[in-house]
Protein backbone atom coordinates (compact mmCIF):
# COMPACT_ATOMS: atom_id res chain seq x y z
CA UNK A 1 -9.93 16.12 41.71
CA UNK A 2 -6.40 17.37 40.71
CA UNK A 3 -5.05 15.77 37.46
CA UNK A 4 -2.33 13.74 39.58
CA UNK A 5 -5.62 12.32 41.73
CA UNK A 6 -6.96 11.61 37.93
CA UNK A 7 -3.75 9.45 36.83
CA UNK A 8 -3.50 7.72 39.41
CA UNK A 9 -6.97 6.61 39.96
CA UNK A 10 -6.13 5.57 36.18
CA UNK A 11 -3.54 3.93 36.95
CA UNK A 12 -5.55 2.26 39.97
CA UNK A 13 -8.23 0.73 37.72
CA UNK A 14 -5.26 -0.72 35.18
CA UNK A 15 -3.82 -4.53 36.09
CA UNK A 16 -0.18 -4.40 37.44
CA UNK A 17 0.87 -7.43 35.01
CA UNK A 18 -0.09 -8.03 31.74
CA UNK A 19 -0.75 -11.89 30.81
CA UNK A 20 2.49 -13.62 28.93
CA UNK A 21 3.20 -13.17 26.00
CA UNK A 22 2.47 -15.80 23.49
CA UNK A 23 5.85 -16.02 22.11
CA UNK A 24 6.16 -19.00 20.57
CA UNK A 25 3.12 -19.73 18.79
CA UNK A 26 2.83 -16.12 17.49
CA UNK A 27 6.44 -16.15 16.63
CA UNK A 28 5.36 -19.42 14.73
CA UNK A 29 2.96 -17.70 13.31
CA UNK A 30 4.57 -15.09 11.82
CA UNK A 31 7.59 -16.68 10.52
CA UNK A 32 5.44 -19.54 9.14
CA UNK A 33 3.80 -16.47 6.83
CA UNK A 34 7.05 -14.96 5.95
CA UNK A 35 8.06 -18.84 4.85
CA UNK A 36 5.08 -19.07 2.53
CA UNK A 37 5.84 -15.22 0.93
CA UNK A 38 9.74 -15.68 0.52
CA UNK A 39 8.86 -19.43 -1.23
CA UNK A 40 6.42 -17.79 -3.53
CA UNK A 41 7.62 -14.63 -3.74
CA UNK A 42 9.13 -14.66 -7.57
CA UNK A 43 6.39 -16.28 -8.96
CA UNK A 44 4.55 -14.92 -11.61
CA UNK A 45 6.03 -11.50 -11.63
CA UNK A 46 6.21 -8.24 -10.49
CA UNK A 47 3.56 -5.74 -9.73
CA UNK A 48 3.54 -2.72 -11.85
CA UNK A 49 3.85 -0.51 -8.89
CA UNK A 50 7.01 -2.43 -8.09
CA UNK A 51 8.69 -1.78 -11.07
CA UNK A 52 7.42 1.59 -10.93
CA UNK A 53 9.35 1.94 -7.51
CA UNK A 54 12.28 0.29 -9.07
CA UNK A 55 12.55 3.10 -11.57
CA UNK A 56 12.61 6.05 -9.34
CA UNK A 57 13.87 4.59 -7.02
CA UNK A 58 17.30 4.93 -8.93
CA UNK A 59 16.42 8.93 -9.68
CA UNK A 60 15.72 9.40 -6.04
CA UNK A 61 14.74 12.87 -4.55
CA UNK A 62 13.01 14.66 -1.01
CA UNK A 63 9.38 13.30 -2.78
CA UNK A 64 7.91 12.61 -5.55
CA UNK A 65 4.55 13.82 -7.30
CA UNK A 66 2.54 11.08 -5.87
CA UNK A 67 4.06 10.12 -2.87
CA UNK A 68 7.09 9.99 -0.14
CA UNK A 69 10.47 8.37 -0.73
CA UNK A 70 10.73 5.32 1.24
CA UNK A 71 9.24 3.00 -0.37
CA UNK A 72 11.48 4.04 -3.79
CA UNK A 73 13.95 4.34 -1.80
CA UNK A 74 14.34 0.62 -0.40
CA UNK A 75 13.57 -0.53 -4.47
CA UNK A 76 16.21 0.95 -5.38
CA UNK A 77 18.86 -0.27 -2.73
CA UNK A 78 17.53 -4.00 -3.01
CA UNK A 79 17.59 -3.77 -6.79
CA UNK A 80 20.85 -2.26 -6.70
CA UNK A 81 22.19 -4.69 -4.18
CA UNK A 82 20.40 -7.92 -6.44
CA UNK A 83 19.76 -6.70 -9.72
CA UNK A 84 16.88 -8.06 -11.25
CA UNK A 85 15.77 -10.44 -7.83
CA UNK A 86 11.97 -10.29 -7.66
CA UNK A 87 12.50 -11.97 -4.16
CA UNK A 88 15.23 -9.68 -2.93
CA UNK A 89 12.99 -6.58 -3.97
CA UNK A 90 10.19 -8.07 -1.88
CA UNK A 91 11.89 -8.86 1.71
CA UNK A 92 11.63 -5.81 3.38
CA UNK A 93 7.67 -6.11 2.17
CA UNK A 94 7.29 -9.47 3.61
CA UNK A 95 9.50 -8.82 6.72
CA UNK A 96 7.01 -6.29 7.57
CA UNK A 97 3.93 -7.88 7.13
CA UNK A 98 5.26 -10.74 9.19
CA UNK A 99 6.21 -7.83 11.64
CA UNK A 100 2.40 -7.02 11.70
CA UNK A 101 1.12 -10.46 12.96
CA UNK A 102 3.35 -9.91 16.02
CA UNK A 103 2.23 -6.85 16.47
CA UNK A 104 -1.37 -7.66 16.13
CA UNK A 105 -1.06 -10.02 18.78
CA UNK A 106 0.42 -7.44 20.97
CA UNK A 107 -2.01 -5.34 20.97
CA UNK A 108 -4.29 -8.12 22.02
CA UNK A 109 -2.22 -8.64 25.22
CA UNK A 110 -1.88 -5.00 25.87
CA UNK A 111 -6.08 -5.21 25.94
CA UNK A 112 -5.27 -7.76 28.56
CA UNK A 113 -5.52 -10.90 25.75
CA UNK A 114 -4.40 -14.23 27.12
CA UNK A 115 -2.53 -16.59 25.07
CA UNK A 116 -5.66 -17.40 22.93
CA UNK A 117 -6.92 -13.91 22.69
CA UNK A 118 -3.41 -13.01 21.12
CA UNK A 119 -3.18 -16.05 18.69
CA UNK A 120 -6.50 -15.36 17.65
CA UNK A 121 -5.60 -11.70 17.00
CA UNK A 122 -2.29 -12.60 14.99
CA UNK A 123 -4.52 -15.34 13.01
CA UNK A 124 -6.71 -12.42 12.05
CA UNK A 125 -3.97 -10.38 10.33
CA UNK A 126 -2.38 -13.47 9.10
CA UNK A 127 -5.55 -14.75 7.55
CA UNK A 128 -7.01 -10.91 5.92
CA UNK A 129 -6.68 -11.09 2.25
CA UNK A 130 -5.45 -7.95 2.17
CA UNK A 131 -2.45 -8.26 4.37
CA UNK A 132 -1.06 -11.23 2.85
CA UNK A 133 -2.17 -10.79 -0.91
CA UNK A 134 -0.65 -7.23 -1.03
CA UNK A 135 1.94 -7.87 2.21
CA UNK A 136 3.87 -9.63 -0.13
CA UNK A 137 4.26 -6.98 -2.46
CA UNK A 138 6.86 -4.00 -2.08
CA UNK A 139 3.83 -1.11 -2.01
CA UNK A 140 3.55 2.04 0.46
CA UNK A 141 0.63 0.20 2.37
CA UNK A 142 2.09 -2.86 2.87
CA UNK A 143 4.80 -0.42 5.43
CA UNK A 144 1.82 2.26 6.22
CA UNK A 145 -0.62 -0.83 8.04
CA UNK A 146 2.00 -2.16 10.29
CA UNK A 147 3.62 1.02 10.83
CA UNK A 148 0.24 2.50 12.18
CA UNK A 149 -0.71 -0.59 14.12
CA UNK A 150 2.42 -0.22 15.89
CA UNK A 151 1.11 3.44 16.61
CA UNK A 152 -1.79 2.28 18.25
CA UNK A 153 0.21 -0.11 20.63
CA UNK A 154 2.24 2.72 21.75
CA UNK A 155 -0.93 4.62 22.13
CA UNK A 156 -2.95 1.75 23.92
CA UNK A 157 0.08 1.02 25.95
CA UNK A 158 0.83 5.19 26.95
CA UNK A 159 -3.28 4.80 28.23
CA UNK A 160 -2.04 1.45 30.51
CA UNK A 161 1.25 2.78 31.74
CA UNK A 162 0.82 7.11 31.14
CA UNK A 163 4.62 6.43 30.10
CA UNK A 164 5.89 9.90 28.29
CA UNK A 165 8.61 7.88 26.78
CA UNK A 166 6.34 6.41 24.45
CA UNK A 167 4.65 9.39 23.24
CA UNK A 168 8.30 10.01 21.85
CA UNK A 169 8.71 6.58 20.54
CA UNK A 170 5.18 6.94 18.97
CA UNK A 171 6.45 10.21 16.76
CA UNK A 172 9.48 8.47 15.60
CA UNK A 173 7.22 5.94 14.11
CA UNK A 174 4.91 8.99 12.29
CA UNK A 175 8.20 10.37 11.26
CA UNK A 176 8.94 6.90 9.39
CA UNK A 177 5.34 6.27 7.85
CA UNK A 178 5.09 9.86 6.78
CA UNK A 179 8.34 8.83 4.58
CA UNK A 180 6.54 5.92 3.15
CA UNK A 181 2.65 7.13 2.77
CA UNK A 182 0.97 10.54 3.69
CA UNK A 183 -2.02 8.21 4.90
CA UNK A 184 -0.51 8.68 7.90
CA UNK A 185 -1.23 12.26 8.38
CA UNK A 186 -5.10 11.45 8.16
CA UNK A 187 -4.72 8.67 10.54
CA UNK A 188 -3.15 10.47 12.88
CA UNK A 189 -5.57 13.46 12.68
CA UNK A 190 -8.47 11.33 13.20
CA UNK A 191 -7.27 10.42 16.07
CA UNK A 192 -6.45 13.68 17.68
CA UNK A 193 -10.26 14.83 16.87
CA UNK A 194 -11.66 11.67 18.32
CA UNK A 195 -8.97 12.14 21.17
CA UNK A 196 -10.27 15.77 21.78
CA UNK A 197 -14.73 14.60 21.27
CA UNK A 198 -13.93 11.45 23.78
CA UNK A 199 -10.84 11.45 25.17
CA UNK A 200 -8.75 10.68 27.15
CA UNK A 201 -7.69 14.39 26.56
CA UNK A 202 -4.90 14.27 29.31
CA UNK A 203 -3.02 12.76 26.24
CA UNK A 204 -3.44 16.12 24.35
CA UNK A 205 -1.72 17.74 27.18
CA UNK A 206 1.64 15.73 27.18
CA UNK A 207 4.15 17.93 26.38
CA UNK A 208 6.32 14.76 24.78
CA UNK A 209 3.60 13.96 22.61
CA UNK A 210 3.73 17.64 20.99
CA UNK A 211 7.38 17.49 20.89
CA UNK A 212 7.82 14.88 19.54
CA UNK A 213 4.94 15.97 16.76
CA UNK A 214 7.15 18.90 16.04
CA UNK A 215 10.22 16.62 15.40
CA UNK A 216 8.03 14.21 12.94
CA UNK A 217 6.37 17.93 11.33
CA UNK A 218 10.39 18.48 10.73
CA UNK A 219 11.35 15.44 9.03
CA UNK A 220 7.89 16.56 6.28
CA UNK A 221 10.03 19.65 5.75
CA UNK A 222 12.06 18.59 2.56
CA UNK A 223 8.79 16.88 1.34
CA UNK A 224 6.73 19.38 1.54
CA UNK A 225 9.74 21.95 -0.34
CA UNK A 226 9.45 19.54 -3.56
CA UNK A 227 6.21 19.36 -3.38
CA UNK A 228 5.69 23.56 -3.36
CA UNK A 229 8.34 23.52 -5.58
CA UNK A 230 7.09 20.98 -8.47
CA UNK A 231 3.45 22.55 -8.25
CA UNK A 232 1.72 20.96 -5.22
CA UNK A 233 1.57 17.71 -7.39
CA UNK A 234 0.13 15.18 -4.54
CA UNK A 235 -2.97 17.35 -4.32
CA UNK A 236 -3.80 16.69 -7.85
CA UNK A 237 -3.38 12.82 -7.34
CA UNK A 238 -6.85 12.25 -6.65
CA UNK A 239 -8.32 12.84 -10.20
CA UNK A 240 -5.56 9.52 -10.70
CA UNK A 241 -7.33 7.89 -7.62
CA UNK A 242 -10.89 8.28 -9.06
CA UNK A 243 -9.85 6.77 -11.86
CA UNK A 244 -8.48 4.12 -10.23
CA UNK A 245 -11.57 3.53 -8.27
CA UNK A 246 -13.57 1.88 -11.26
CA UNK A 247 -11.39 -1.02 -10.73
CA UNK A 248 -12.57 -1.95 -6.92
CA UNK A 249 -13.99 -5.32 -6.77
CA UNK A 250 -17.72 -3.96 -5.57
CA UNK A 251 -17.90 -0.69 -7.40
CA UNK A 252 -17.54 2.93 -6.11
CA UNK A 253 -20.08 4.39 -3.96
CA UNK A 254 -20.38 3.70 -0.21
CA UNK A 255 -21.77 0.16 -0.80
CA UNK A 256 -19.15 -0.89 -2.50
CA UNK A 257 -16.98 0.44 -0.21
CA UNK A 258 -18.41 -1.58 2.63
CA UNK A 259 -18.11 -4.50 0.74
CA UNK A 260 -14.46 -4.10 -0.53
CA UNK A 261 -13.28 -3.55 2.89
CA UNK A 262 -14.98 -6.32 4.09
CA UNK A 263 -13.37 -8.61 1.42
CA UNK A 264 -9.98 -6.98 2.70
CA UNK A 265 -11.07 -7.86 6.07
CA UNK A 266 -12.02 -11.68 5.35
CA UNK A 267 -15.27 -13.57 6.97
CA UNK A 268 -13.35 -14.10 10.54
CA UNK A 269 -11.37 -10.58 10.05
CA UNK A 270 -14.77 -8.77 9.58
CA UNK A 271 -16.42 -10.85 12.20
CA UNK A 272 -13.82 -9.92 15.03
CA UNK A 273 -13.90 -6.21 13.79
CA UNK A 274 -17.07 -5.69 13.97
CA UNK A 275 -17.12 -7.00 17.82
CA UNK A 276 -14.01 -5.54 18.43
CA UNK A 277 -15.44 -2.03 17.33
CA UNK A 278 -18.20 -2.36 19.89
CA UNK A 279 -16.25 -3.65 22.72
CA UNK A 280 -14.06 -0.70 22.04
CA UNK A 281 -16.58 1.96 21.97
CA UNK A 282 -17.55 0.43 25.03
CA UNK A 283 -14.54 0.86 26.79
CA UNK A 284 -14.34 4.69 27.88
CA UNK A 285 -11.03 5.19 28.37
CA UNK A 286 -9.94 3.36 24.37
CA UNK A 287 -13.27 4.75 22.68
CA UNK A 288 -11.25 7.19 20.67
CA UNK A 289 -10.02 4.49 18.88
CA UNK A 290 -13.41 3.63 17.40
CA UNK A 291 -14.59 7.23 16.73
CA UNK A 292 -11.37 7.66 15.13
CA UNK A 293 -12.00 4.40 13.25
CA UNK A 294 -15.89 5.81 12.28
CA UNK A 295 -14.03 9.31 11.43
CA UNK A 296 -11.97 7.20 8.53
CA UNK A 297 -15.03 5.36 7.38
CA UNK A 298 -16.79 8.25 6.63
CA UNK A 299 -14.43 10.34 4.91
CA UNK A 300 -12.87 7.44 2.44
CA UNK A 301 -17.20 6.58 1.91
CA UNK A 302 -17.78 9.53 1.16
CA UNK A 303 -15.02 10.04 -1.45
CA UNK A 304 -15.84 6.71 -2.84
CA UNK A 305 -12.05 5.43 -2.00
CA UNK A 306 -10.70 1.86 -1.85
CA UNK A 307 -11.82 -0.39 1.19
CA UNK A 308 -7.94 -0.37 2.45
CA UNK A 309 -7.66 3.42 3.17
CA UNK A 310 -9.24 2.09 6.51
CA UNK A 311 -7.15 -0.90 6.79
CA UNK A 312 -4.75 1.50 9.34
CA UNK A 313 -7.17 0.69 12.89
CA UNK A 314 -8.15 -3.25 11.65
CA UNK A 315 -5.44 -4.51 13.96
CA UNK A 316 -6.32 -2.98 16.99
CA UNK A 317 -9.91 -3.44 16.42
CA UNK A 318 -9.38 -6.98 15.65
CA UNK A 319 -7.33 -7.43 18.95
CA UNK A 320 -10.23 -5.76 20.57
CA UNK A 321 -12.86 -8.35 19.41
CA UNK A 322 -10.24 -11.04 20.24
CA UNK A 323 -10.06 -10.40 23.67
CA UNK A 324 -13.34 -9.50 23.85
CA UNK A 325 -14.36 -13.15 22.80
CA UNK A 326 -12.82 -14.62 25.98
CA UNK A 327 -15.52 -13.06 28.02
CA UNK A 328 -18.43 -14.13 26.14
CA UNK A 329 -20.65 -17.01 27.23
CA UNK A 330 -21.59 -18.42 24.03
CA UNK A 331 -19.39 -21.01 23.25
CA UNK A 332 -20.65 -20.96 19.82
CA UNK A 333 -19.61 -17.68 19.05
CA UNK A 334 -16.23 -18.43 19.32
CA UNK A 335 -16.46 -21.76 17.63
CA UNK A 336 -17.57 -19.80 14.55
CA UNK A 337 -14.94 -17.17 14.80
CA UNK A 338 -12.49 -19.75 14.71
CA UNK A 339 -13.75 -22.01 12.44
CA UNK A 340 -14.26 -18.85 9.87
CA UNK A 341 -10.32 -18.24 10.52
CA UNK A 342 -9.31 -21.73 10.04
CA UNK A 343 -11.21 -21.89 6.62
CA UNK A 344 -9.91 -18.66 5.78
CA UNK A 345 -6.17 -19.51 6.17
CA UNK A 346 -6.90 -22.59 4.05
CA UNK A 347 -7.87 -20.70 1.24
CA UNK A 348 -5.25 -17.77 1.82
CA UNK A 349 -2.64 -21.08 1.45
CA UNK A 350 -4.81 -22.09 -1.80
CA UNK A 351 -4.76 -18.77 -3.06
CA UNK A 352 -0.74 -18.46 -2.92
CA UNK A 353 0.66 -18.39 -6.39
CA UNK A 354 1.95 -22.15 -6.06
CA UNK A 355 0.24 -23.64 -8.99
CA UNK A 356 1.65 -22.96 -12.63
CA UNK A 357 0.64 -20.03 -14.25
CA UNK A 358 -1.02 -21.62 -17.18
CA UNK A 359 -3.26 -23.36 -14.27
CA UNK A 360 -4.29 -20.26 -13.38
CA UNK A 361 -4.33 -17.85 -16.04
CA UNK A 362 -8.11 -17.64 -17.02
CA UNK A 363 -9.24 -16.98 -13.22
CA UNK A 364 -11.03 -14.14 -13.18
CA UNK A 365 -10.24 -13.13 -9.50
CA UNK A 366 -6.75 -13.98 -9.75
CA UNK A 367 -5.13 -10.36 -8.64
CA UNK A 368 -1.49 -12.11 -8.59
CA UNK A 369 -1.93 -13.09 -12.25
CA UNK A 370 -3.67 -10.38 -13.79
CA UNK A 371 -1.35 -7.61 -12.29
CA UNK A 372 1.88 -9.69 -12.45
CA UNK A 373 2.21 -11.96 -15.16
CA UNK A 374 2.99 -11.34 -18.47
CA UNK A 375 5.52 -8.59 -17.95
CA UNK A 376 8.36 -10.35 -20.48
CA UNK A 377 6.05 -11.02 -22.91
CA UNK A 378 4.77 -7.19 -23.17
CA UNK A 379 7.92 -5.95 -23.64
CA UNK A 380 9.37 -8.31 -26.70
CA UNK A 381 6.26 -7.59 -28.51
CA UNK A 382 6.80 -3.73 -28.36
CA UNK A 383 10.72 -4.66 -29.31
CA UNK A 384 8.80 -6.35 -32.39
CA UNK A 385 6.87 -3.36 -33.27
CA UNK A 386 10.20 -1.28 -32.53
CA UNK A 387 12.53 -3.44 -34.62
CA UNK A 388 9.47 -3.17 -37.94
CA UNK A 389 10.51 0.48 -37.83
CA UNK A 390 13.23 1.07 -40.79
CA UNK A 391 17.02 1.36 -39.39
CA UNK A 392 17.13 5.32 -39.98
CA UNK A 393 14.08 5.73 -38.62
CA UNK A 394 14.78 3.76 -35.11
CA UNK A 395 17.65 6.34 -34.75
CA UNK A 396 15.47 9.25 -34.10
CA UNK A 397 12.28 7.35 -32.26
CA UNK A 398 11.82 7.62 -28.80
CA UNK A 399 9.36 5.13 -27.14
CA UNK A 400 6.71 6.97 -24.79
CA UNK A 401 4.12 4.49 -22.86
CA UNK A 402 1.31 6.37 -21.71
CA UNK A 403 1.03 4.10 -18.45
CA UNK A 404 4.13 4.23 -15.89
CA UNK A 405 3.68 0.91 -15.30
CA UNK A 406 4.52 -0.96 -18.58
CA UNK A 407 7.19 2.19 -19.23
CA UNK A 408 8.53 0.70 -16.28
CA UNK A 409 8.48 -2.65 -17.62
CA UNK A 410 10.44 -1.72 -20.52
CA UNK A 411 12.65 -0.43 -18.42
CA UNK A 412 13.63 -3.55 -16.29
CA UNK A 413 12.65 -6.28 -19.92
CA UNK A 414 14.28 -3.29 -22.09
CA UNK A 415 17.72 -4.34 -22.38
CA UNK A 416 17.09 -7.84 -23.05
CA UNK A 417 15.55 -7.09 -26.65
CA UNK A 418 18.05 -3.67 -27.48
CA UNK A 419 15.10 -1.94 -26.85
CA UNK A 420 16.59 2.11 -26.03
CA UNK A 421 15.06 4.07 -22.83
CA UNK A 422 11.86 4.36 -22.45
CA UNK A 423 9.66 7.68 -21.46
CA UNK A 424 6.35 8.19 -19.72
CA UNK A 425 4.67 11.84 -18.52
CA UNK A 426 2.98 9.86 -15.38
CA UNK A 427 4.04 10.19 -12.19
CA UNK A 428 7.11 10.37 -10.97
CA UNK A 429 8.96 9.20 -14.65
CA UNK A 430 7.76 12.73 -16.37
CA UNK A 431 10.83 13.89 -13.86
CA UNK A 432 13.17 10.81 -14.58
CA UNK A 433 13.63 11.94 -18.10
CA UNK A 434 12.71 13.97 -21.01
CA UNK A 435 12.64 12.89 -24.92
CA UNK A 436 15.69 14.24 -26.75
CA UNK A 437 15.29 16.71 -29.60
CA UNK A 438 16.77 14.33 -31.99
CA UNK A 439 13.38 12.29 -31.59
CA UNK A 440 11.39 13.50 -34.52
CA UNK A 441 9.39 10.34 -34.56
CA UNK A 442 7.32 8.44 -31.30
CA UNK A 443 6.21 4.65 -30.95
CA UNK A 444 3.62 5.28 -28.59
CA UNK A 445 1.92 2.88 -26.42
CA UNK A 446 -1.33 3.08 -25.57
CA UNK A 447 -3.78 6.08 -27.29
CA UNK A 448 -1.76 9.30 -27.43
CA UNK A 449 -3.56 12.29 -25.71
CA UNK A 450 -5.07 15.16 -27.89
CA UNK A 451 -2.18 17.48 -26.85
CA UNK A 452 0.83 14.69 -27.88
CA UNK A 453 -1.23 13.89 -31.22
CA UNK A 454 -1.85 17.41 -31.68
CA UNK A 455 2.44 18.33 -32.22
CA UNK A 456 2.92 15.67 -34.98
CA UNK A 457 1.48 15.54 -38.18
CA UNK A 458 0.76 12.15 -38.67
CA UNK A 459 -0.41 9.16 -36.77
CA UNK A 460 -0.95 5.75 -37.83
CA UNK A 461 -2.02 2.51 -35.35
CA UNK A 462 0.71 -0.34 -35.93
CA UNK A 463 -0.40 -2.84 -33.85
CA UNK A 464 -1.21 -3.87 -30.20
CA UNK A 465 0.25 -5.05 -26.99
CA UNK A 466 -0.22 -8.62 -26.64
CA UNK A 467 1.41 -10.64 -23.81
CA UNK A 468 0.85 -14.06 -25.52
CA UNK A 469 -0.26 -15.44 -22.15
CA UNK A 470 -4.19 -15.07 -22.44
CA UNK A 471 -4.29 -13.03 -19.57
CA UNK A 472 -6.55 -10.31 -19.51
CA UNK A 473 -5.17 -7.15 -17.72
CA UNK A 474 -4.61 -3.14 -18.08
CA UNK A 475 -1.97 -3.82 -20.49
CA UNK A 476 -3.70 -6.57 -22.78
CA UNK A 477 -4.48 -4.88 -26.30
CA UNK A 478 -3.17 -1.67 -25.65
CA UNK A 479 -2.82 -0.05 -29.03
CA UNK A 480 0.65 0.92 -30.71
CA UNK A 481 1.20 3.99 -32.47
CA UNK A 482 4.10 5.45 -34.55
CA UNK A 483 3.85 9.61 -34.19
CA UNK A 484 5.94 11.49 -36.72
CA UNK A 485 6.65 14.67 -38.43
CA UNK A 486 6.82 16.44 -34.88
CA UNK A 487 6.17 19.98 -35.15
CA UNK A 488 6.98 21.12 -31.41
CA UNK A 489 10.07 20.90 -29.56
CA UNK A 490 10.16 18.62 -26.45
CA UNK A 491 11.22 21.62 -24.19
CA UNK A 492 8.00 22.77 -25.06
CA UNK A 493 6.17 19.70 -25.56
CA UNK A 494 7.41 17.45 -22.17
CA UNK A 495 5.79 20.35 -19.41
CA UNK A 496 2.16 19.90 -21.46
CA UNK A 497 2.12 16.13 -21.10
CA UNK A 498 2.30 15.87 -16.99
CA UNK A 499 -0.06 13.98 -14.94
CA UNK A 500 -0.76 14.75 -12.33
């Protein structure tokens, strides 16, 4: 059989029509979540990433030692545009996530979903904890999900249609996520291998597809100069990511894993995944999509990673068990499904930060409060520590945080108390700025390492960080140091402190 004979006894076995789209109720959907995010959106706080973000985002550049520049990027301009707007820094975040339930339910209807296949599918994403606890934050997975969910409905729909266009369409959107997370690249290479084991490998052979890889390889370019040019810095970020690892919910190891992706999923989420993952392998012509889902699993197991690195193929799989829950007898089984998604949007509504935060503020599995609150408070008590200095002294102290994200902090909270810049060797602030010569003394926060102790001669423990709040986070008792007598110049001193 010639490959023309091949596509079109594809195209043979595909339905002419798809089944209507469920606009309104998915549109309700949707916009009903990005209500709920915009109304809570400034409480509490920000994230430390976000103020991170806001930061560089100011100092931008073609990359940055631990990741691309999009996400900076749009920081910066809503920052810029509404200084000091916790909400305004959060829209594009929350305009995308409510982008994702639409496109969740797409995919559903691409798999030949009817109305309540789709719904179902959209009340999925809507109801994971992870896409609306983190989709209303500004972070570089909130954009990399939706982003590669709308990868695989360009994909799904190329295997329904064998439409070139969209192989074209579907490298435009790599070019885009590859500015916002390199997850992407993994993603996308899983599914070439699983494309190549299973097929459909007539996809492999599209010449748009390849093009249109070249043009998305292109747009990497200036990344990938910074990065060879600053020391291959993102390679080095997963000594940062193992240490960030001891603070999943379950533990590291593949077990724990499991189990944090399976919170991210939700009961109902992990329920319709789970089907959706064998009605997918099932289907010969999609199966890719669950090798390539299996190819993820292992590899972030293995390495002991956070549950979310896999969050990338949750939509379509989810859209896969939807539909797939149409055809099955049991009425029960659906029942449950739905009842499991029903109880899990009422406690994704419970969980919103609506209730004051002194309500709140000794839950232990509050993430909102414990990464968010408590921000203002930080800050004045350093500016306490900072003002106990004598006058002459002040003049020549520079303050270095050894975490990026309260240096960050006292970079938005800073100017409130007269507190001066603020300096940090993590990340992308070791490139932001450097201490001036004129600092001969340091009010460190946080332990100093052995090579910043080592270049002064004395040390002596002030005090600690104390947010006055109760609440018990990262930043909670962080001791305060004042470093003096430096005996190293900061040309010298500045390269030594990096990480990564």
């Amino acid at each position: 059989m010639t490959r023309t004979e091949q596509t079109n006894t594809v195209r043979d076995q595909v339905p002419a029509s798809l089944p209507p789209f469920a606009r309104w109720p998915v549109f309700g959907l949707a916009g009903g979540l990005a209500v709920l995010l915009l109304i809570t959106a400034s409480r509490y706080g920000y994230i430390g990433d976000e103020l991170y973000f806001r930061v560089i985002g100011g100092h931008l550049d073609w990359s940055f030692p631990d990741q691309p520049p999009l996400v900076p990027l749009l920081a910066g301009a809503m920052d810029s545009a509404f200084p000091g707007s916790i909400l305004a820094l959060r829209l594009p975040a929350i305009l995308c996530t409510a982008a994702g339930v639409v496109v969740c339910a797409l995919l559903a209807r691409e798999l030949g979903g009817s109305t309540k296949a789709q719904v179902l599918a959209a009340g999925a994403f809507l109801c994971s904890p992870f896409m609306v606890l983190f989709g209303r934050y500004l972070l570089t997975s909130t954009l990399d999900v939706t982003l590669s969910a709308v990868l695989t409905l360009l994909l799904v729909r190329w295997l329904r249609t064998r439409a070139d266009r969209l192989l074209l369409f579907a490298a435009l959107v790599c070019a885009v996520a590859l500015q916002a997370k390199m997850m992407i690249v993994i993603v996308t290479a899983a599914l070439i291998v699983a494309l190549a084991v299973c097929g459909p490998r007539a996809l492999l052979t599209r010449r748009p597809l390849w093009i249109g890889a070249g043009i998305a390889a292109l747009t990497a370019v200036p990344m990938l100069v910074w990065q060879a040019g600053h020391g291959w810095p993102q390679l080095r970020m997963g000594d940062v990511l193992d240490g960030a690892a001891e603070d999943k919910a379950f533990g590291s190891g593949p077990l724990g894993f499991f189990l944090d992706a399976a919170m991210m999923c939700g009961v109902a989420g992990t329920l319709l995944l789970g089907y959706g993952l064998v009605r997918i392998f099932r289907d010969r012509e999609r199966r890719f999509l669950a090798v390539a889902f299996g190819l993820l699993v292992a590899l972030f197991a293995v390495l002991g990673w956070s549950g979310y690195y896999i969050a990338a193929l949750f939509p379509v799989l989810w859209a896969a068990g939807a539909v797939g829950l149409e055809g099955v007898r049991e009425r029960w089984a659906s029942m449950v499904v739905w009842l499991t998604l029903v109880v899990s949007l009422v406690i994704q509504v419970v969980n919103l930060p609506v209730r004051p935060l002194a309500d709140v503020v000794d839950s232990d599995f509050r993430f909102d409060v414990s990464a968010t609150a408590g921000w203002p408070e930080l800050v004045a008590d350093v500016a306490e520590d900072y003002q106990l200095l004598p006058a002459r002294t002040r003049e020549r102290t520079a303050i270095v945080s050894g975490t990026y994200e309260l240096a960050s902090a006292i970079d938005r909270y800073g100017p409130d108390h007269d507190l001066p810049r603020t300096y940090s060797p993590y990340l992308g602030l070791w490139y932001v700025a450097t201490p001036p010569e004129s600092a001969e003394t340091v009010l460190h926060i946080g332990d100093p390492s052995p090579t910043l102790r080592a270049a002064f001669g004395s040390a002596e423990q002030v005090g600690s960080t104390d947010n006055g709040l109760g609440v018990e986070n990262s930043f909670q008792g962080l001791p305060v140091w004042v470093l003096s007598d430096r005996k190293t110049s900061w040309s010298q001193l500045w390269p030594q402190l990096r990480v990564p």
